[in-house]
C-alpha atoms as a PDB file:
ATOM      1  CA  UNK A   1       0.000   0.000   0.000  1.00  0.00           C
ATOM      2  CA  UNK A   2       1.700   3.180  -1.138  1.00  0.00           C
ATOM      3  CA  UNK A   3       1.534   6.301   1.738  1.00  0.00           C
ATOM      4  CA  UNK A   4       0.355   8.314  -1.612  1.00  0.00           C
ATOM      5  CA  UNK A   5      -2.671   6.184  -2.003  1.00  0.00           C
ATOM      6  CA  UNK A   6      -4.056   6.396   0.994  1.00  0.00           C
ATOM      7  CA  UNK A   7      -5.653   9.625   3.190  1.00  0.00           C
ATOM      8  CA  UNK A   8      -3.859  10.291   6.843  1.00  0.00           C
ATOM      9  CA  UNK A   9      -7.172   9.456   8.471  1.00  0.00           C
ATOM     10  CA  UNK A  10      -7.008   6.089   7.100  1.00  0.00           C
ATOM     11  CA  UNK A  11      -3.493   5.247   7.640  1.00  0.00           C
ATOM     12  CA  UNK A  12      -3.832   6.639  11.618  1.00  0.00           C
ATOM     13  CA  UNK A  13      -7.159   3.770  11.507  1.00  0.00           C
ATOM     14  CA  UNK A  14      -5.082   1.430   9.805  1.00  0.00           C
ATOM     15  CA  UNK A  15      -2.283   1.534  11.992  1.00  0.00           C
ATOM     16  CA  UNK A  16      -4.368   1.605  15.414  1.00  0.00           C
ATOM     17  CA  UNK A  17      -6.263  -1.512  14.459  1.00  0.00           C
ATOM     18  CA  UNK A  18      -2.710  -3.230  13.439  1.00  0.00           C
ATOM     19  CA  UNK A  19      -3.704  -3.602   9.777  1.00  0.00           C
ATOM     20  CA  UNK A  20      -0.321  -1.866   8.624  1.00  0.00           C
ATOM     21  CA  UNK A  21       2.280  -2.699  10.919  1.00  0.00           C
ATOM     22  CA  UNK A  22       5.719  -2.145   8.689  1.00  0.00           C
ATOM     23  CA  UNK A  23       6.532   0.587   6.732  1.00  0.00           C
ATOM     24  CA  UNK A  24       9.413   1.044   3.626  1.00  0.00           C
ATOM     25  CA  UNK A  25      10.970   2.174   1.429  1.00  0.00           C
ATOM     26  CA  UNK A  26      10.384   1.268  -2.128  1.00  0.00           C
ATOM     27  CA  UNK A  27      13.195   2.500  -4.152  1.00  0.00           C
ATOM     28  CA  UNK A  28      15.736   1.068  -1.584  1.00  0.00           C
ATOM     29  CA  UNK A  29      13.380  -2.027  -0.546  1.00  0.00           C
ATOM     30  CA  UNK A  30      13.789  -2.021   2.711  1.00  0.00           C
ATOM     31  CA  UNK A  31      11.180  -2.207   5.572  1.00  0.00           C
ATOM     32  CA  UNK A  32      11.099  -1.372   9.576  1.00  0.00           C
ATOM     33  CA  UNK A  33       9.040  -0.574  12.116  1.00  0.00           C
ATOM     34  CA  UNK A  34       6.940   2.251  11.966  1.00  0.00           C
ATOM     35  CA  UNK A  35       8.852   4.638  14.490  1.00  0.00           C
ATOM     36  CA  UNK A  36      12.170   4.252  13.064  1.00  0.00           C
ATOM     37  CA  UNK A  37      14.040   7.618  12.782  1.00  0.00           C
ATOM     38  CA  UNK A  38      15.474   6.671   9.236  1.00  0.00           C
ATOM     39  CA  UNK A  39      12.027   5.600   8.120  1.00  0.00           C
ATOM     40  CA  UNK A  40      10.292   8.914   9.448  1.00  0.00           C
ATOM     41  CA  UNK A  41      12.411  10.936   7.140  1.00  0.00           C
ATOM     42  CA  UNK A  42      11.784   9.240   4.029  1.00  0.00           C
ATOM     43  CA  UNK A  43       9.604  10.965   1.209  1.00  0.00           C
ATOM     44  CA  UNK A  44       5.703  10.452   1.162  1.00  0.00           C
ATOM     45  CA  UNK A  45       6.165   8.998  -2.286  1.00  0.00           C
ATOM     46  CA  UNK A  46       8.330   6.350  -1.363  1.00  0.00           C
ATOM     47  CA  UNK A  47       6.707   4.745   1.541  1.00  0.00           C
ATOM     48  CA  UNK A  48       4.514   1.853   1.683  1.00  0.00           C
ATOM     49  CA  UNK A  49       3.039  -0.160   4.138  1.00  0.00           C
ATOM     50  CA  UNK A  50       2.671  -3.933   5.132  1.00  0.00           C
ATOM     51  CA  UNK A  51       0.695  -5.826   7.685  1.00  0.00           C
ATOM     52  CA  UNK A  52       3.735  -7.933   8.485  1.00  0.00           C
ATOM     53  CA  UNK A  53       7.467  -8.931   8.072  1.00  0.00           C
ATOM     54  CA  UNK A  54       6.285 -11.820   5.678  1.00  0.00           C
ATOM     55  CA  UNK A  55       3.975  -9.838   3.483  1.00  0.00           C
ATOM     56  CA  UNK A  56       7.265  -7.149   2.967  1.00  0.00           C
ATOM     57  CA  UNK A  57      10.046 -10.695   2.715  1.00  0.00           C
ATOM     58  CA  UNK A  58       7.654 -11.222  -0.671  1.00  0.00           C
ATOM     59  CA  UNK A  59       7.477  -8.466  -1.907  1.00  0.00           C
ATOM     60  CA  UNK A  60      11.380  -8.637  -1.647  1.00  0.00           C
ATOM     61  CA  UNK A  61      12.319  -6.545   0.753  1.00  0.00           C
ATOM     62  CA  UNK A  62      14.946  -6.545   3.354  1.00  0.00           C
ATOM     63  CA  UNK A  63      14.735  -5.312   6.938  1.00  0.00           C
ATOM     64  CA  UNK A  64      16.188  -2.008   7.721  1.00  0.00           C
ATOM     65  CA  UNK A  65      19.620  -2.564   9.480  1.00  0.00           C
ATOM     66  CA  UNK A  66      18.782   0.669  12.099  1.00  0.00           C
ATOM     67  CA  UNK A  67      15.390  -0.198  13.791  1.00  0.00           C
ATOM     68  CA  UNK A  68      15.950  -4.119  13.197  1.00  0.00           C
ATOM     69  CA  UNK A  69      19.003  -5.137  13.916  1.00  0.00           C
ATOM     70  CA  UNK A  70      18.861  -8.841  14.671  1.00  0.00           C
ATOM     71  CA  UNK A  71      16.875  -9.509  11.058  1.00  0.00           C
ATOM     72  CA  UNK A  72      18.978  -7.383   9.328  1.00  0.00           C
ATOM     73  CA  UNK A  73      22.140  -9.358  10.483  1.00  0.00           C
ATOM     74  CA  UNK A  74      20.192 -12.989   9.543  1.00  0.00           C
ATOM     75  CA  UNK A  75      19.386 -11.085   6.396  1.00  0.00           C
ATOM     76  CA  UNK A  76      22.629 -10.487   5.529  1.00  0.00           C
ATOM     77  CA  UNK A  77      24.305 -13.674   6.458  1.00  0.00           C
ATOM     78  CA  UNK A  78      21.683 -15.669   4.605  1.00  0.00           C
ATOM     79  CA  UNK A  79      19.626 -17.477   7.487  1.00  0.00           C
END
């Protein structure tokens, strides 16, 4: 779900009743949690959403090596 796409009110619902619970970036592919600093400071039009970890690992991204530390390092070694 792109952050263009959708109105604030919606995202704020979205986000209280867990339905979007990653966001990234999707020129760089990469997804974190929703209060990372890095992730805060990306543009509007390159932010999307996901409901989970899984749903972003399909849509081939990686975890963000600031806010999640521990995937990022399995990422990287291959596990």
């Amino acid at each position: 779900m792109h952050h263009s796409e959708i109105a604030d009110n919606d995202l704020r619902s979205k986000i209280r009743g867990r339905e979007i619970r990653f966001g990234g970036n999707r020129r760089l592919k990469i997804y974190g949690l929703l209060d990372c600093a890095p992730g805060k400071r990306m543009k509007r039009e390159n932010r999307v959403f996901f409901a989970s970890a899984q749903e972003a690992q399909q849509n081939n991204y990686r975890p963000c090596g600031h806010c999640m530390k521990d995937d990022y390092k399995k990422w990287k070694n291959g596990n």
